[in-house]
C-alpha atoms as a PDB file:
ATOM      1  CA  UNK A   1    -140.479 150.309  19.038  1.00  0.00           C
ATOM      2  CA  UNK A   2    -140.632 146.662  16.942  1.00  0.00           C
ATOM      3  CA  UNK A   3    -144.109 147.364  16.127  1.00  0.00           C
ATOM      4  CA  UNK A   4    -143.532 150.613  14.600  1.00  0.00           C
ATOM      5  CA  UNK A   5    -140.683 149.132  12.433  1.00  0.00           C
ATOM      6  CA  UNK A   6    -143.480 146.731  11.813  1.00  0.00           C
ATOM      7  CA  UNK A   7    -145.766 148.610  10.492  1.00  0.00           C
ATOM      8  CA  UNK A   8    -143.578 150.636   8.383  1.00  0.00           C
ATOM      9  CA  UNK A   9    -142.114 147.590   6.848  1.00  0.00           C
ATOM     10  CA  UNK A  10    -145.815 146.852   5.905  1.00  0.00           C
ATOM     11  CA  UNK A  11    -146.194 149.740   4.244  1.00  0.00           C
ATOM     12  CA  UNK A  12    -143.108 149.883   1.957  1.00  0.00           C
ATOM     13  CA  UNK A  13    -143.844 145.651   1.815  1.00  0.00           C
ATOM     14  CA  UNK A  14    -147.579 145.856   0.596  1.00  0.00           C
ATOM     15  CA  UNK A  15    -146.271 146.714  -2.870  1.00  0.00           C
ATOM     16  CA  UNK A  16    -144.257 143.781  -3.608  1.00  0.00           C
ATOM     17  CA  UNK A  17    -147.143 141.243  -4.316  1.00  0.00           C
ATOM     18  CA  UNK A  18    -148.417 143.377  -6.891  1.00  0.00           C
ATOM     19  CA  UNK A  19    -145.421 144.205  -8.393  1.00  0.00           C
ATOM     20  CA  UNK A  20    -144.376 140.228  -8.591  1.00  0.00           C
ATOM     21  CA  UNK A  21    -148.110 140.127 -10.107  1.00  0.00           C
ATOM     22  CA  UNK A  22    -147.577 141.994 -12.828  1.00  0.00           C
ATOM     23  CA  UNK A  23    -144.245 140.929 -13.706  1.00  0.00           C
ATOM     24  CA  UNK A  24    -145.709 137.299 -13.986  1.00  0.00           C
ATOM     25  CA  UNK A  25    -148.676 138.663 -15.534  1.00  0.00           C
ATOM     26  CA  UNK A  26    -146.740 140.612 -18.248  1.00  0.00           C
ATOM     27  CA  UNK A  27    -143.621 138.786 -18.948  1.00  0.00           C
ATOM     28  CA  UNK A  28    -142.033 142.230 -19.445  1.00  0.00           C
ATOM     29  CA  UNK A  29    -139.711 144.168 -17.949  1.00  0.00           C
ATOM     30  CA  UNK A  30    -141.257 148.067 -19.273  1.00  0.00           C
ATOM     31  CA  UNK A  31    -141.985 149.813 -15.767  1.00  0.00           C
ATOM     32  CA  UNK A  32    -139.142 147.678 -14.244  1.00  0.00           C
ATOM     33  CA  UNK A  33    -135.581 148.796 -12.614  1.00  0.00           C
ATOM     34  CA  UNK A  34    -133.305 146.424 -12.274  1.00  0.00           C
ATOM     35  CA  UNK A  35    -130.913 149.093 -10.178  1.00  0.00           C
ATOM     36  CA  UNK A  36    -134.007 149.787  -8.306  1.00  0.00           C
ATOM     37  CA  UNK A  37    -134.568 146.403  -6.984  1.00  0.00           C
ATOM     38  CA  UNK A  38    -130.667 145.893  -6.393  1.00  0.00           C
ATOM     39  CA  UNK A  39    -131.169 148.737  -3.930  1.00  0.00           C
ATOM     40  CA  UNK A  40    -133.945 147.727  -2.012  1.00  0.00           C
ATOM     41  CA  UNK A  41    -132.678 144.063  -1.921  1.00  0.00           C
ATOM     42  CA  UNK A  42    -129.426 145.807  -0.054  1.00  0.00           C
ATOM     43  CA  UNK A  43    -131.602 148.034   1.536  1.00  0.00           C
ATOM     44  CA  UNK A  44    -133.009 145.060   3.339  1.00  0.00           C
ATOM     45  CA  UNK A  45    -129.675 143.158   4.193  1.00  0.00           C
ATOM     46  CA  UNK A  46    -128.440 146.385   5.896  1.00  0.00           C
ATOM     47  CA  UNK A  47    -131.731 146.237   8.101  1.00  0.00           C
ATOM     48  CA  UNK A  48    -131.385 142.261   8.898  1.00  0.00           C
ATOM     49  CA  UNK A  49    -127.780 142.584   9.661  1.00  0.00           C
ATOM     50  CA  UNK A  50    -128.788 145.771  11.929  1.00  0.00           C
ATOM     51  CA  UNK A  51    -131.214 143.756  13.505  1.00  0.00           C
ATOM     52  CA  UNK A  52    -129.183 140.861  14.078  1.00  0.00           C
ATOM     53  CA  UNK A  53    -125.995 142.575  15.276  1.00  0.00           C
ATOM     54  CA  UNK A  54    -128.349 145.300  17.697  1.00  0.00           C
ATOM     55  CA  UNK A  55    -131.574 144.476  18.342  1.00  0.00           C
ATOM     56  CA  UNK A  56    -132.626 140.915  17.229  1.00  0.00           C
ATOM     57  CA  UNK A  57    -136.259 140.337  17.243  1.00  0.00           C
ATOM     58  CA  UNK A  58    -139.492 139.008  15.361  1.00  0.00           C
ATOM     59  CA  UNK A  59    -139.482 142.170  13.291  1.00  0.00           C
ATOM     60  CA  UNK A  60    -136.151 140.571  12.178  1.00  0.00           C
ATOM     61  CA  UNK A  61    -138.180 137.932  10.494  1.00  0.00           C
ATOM     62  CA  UNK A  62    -140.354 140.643   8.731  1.00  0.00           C
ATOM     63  CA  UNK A  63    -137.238 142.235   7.084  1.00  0.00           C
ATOM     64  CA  UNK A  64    -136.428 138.353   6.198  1.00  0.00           C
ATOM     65  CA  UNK A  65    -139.942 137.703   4.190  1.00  0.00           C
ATOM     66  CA  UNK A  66    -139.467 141.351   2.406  1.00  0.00           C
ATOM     67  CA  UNK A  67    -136.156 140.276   1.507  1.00  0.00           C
ATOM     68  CA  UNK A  68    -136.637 137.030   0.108  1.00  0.00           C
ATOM     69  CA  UNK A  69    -140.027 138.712  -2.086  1.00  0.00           C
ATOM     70  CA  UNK A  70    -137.727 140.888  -3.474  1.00  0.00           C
ATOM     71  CA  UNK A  71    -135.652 138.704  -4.148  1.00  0.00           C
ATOM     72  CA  UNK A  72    -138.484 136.776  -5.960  1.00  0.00           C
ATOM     73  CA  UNK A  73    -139.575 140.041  -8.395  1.00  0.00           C
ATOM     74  CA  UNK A  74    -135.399 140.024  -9.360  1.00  0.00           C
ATOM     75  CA  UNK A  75    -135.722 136.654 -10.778  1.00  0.00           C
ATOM     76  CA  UNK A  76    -138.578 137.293 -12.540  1.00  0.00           C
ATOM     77  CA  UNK A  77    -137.379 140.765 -14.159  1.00  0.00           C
ATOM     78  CA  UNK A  78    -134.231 138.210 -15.474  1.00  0.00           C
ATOM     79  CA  UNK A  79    -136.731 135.739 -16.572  1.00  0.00           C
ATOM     80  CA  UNK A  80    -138.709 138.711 -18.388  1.00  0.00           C
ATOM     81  CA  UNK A  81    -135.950 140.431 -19.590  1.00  0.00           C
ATOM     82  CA  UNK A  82    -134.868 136.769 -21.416  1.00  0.00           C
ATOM     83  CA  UNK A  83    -138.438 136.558 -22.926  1.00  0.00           C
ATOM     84  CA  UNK A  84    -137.925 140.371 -23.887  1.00  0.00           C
ATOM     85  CA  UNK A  85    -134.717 139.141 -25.590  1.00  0.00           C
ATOM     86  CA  UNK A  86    -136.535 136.600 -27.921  1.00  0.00           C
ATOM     87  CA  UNK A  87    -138.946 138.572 -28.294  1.00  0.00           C
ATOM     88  CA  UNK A  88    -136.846 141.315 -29.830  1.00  0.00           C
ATOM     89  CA  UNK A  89    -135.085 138.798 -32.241  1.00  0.00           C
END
C-alpha cells in the first residue's frame, strides 16, 4: 500500500513548489489562505503521527518533506502579508 500513499502524496505535493514560487515571486498574499494552509499543515501532522503510531515507514518521510514545504509557503504568506502592511500605509 506505501506506494499508493506515495503517489497520492505526490499529487496533492506537486503544487507546493509553485505555490512557494509565486509567493516569493509576488510578495503578496492576494490568492493566499492563511486558514487554508493551517489546515493542510494539520492535515499533515495527523498523517505523520498516523504513520508513526500504525504503520511507520519511508512514506513517513514523504508526509515529513510535505510538511515542512508547507510549512515554508506559511512563513512566506507572514512575510508577504508584512510587506502588504507597508505597503498599505
Amino acid at each position: 500500500m506505501g506506494i499508493f500513499e506515495f503517489l497520492m502524496l505526490v499529487c496533492f505535493g506537486i503544487s507546493w513548489p509553485f505555490s512557494i514560487a509565486k509567493s516569493i515571486k509576488s510578495r503578496s498574499t492576494k490568492g493566499k489562505s492563511i486558514v487554508f494552509l493551517c489546515f493542510v499543515e494539520i492535515g499533515y501532522v495527523f498523517g505523520i503521527v498516523h504513520k508513526i503510531i500504525n504503520n511507520f515507514n519511508w512514506v513517513t518521510y514523504v508526509y515529513m518533506v510535505l510538511f515542512c514545504v508547507v510549512g515554508i509557503d506559511i512563513l512566506l504568506y507572514l512575510r508577504n502579508r508584512r510587506l502588504d502592511a507597508k505597503g498599505a500605509k
